[in-house]
Protein backbone atom coordinates (compact mmCIF):
# COMPACT_ATOMS: atom_id res chain seq x y z
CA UNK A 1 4.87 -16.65 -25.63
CA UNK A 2 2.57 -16.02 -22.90
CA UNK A 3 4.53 -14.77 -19.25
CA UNK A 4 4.20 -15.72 -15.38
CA UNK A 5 2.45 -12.77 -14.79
CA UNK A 6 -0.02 -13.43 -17.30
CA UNK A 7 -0.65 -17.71 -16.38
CA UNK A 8 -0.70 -16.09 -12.55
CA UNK A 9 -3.80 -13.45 -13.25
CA UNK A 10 -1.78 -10.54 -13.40
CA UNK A 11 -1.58 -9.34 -16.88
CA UNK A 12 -4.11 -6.55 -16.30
CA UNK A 13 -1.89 -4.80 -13.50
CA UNK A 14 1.36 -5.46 -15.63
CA UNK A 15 -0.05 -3.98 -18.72
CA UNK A 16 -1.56 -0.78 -16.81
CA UNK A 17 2.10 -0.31 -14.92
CA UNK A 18 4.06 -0.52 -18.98
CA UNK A 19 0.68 1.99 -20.39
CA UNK A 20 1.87 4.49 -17.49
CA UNK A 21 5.38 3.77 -18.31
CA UNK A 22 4.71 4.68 -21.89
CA UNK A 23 2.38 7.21 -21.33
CA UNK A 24 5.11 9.27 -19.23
CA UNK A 25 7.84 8.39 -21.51
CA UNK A 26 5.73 8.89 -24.74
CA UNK A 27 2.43 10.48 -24.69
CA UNK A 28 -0.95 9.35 -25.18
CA UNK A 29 -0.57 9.26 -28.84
CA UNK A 30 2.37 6.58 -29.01
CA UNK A 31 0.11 3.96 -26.56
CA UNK A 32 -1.06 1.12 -28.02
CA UNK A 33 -2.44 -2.33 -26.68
CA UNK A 34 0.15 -4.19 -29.36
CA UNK A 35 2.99 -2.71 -28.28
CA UNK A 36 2.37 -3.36 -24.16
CA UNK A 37 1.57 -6.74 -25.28
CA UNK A 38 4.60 -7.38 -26.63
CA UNK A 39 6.38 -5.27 -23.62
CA UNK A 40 4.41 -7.52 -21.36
CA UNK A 41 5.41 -10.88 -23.55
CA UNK A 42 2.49 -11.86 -24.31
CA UNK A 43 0.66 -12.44 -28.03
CA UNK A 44 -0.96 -9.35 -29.42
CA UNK A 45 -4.54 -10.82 -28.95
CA UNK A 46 -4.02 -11.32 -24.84
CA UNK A 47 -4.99 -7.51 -23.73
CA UNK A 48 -7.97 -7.82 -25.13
CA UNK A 49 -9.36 -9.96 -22.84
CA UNK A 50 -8.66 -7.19 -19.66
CA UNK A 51 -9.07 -4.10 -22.29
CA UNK A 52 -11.64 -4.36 -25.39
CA UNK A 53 -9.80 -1.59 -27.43
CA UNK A 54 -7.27 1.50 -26.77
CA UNK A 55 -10.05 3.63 -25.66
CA UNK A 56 -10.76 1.22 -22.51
CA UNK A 57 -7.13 0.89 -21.96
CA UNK A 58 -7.01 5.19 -21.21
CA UNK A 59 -10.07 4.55 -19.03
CA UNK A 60 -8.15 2.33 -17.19
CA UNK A 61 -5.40 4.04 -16.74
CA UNK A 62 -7.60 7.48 -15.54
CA UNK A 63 -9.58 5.57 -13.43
CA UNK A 64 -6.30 3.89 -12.12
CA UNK A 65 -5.30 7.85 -11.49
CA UNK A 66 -8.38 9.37 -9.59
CA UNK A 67 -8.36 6.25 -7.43
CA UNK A 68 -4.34 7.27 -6.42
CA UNK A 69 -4.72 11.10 -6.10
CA UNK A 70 -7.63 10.30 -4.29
CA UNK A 71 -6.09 8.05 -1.78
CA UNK A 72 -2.98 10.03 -1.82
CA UNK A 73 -5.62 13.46 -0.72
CA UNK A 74 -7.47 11.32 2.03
CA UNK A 75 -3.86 10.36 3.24
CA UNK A 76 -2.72 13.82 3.63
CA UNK A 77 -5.54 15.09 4.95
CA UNK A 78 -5.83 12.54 7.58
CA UNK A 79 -2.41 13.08 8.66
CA UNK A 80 -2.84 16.91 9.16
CA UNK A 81 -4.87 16.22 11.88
CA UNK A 82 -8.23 18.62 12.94
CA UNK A 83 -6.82 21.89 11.84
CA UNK A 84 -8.68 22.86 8.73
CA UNK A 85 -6.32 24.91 7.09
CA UNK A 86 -3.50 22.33 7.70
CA UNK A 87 -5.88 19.61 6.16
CA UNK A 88 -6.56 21.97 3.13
CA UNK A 89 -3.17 22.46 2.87
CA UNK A 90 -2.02 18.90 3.01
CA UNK A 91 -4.84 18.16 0.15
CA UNK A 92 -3.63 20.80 -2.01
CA UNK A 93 0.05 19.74 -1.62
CA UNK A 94 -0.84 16.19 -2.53
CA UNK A 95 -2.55 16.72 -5.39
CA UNK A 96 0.05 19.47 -6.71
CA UNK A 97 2.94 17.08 -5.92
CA UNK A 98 0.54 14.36 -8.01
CA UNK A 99 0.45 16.43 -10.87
CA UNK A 100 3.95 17.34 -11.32
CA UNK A 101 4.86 13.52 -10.95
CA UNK A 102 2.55 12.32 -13.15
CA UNK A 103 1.45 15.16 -15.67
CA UNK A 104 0.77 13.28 -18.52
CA UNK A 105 -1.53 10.87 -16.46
CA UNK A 106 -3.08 13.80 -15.05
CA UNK A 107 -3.83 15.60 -18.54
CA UNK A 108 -5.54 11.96 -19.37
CA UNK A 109 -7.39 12.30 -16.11
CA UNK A 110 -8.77 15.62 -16.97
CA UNK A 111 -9.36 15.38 -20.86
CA UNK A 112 -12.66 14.48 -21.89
CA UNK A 113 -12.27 11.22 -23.85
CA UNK A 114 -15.81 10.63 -24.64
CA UNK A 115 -19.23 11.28 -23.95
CA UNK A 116 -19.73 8.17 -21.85
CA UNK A 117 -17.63 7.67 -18.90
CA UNK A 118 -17.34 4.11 -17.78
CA UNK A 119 -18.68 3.22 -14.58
CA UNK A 120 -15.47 2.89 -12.52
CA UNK A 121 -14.25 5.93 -14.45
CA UNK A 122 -16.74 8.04 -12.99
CA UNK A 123 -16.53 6.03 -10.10
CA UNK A 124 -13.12 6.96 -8.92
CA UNK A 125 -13.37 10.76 -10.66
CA UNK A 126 -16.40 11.08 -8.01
CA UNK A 127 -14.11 10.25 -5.48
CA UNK A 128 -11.67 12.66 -5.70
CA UNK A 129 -13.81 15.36 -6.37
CA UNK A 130 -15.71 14.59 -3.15
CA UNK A 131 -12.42 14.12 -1.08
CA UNK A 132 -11.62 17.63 -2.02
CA UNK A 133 -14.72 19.25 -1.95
CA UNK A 134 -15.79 17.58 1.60
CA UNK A 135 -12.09 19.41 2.95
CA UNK A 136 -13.51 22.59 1.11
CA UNK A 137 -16.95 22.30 2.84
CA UNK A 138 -15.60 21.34 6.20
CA UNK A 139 -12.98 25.13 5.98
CA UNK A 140 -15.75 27.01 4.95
CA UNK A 141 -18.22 25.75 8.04
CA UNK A 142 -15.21 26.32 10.52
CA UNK A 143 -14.82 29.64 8.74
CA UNK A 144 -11.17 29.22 7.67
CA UNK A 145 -12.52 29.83 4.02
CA UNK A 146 -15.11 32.48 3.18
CA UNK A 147 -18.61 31.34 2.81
CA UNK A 148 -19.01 31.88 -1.08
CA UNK A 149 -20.75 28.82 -3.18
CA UNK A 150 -18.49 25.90 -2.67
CA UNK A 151 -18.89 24.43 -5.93
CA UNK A 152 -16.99 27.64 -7.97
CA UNK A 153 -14.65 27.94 -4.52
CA UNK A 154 -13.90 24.14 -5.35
CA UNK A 155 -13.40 25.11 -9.06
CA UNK A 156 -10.89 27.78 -8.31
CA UNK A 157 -8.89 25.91 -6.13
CA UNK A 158 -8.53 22.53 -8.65
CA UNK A 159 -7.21 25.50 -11.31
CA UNK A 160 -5.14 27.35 -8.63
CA UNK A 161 -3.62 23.75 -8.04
CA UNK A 162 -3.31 22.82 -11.78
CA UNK A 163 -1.81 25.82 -12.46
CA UNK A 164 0.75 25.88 -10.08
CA UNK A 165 1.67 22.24 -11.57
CA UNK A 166 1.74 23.62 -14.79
CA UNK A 167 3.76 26.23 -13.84
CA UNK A 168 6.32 23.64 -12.44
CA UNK A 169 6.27 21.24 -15.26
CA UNK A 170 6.55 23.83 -17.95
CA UNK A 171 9.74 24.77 -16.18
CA UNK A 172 8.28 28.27 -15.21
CA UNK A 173 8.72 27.90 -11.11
CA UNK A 174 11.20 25.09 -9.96
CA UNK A 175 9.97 22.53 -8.05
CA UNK A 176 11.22 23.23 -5.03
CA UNK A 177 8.66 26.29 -4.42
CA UNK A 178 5.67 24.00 -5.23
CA UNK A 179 5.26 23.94 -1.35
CA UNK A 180 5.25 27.45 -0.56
CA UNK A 181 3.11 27.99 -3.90
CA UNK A 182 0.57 25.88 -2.62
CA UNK A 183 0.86 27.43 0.85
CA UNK A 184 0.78 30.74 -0.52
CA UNK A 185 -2.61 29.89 -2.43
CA UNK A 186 -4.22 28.46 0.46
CA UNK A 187 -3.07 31.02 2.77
CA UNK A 188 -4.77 33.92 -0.27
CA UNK A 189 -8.10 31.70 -0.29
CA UNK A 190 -8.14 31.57 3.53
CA UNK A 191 -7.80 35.13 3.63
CA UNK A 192 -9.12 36.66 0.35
CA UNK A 193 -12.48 38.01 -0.49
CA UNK A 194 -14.22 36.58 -3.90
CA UNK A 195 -16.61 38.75 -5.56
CA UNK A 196 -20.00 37.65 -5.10
């Protein structure tokens, strides 16, 4: 019963692909490892060997999710080139457009599953919380953001940017001003005061 892509090594990467799948289609609660085993044609007893039980499997598939925001951040901040508000801009965008395409994964990204993150989990959540932090830093020392602790300026923007997804998903703002939100917000923090 066993497919190609599991006799060629790739029934890890097939099963996290039909999770997502699911997880968009279905929610978190309708995932389970005997039902992409049978998606993936392969006996019920086969995921076991990539995933030891359901929890792992949603560790897998956040970990799977901070490492492609956080690749998709670096990207767009790259591209911007050396203007700082550009680069915070092209950050922001890339994680808002992130969230709206993948909201479910991203509410599995962000909920705490358990106490004990694995590894890569943590890993790849470091990652992108560095990527965006490190754009955050570099604003503030070229002065395009105020000076204010860049830890809570770091926690305001990833809530300014959720929120703005949220907005779009929920079907509040279309998603055709998720742009101009996101400009909009970095154009306030570039320009607004916090209170200290």
């Amino acid at each position: 019963m066993e497919d190609r892509a599991y006799h060629h090594g790739h029934l890890r990467t097939v099963l996290l692909e039909a999770a997502e799948r699911a997880l968009r289609e279905h929610g978190v609660e309708r995932l389970s490892l005997r039902d992409l085993a049978r998606q993936a044609g392969v006996s019920h007893a086969a995921p076991r060997r990539h995933f030891a039980d359901r929890q792992a499997l949603l560790d897998a598939l956040a970990e799977r999710g901070f490492a492609r925001l956080a690749d998709e951040a670096s990207a767009a901040i790259d591209d911007a080139g050396a203007d700082h508000q550009a680069r915070l801009r092209g950050a922001a965008t890339a994680f808002v457009r992130f969230a709206i395409g993948n909201a479910a994964l991203l509410e599995l990204m962000f909920t705490r599953k358990n106490d004990e993150p694995s590894a890569a989990l943590q890993e790849a959540s470091t990652r992108l919380f560095t990527t965006m932090g490190a754009v955050i830093h570099d604003a503030q020392e070229a002065g395009t953001l105020p000076a204010h602790d860049p830890e809570r300026l770091n926690l305001l923007f990833a809530a300014t940017l959720q929120g703005i997804a949220v907005l779009v998903t929920s079907g509040r703002a279309q998603p055709e001003q998720a742009d101009l939100l996101v400009t909009d917000a970095v154009q306030l923090f570039a320009s607004g005061r916090l209170s200290r």
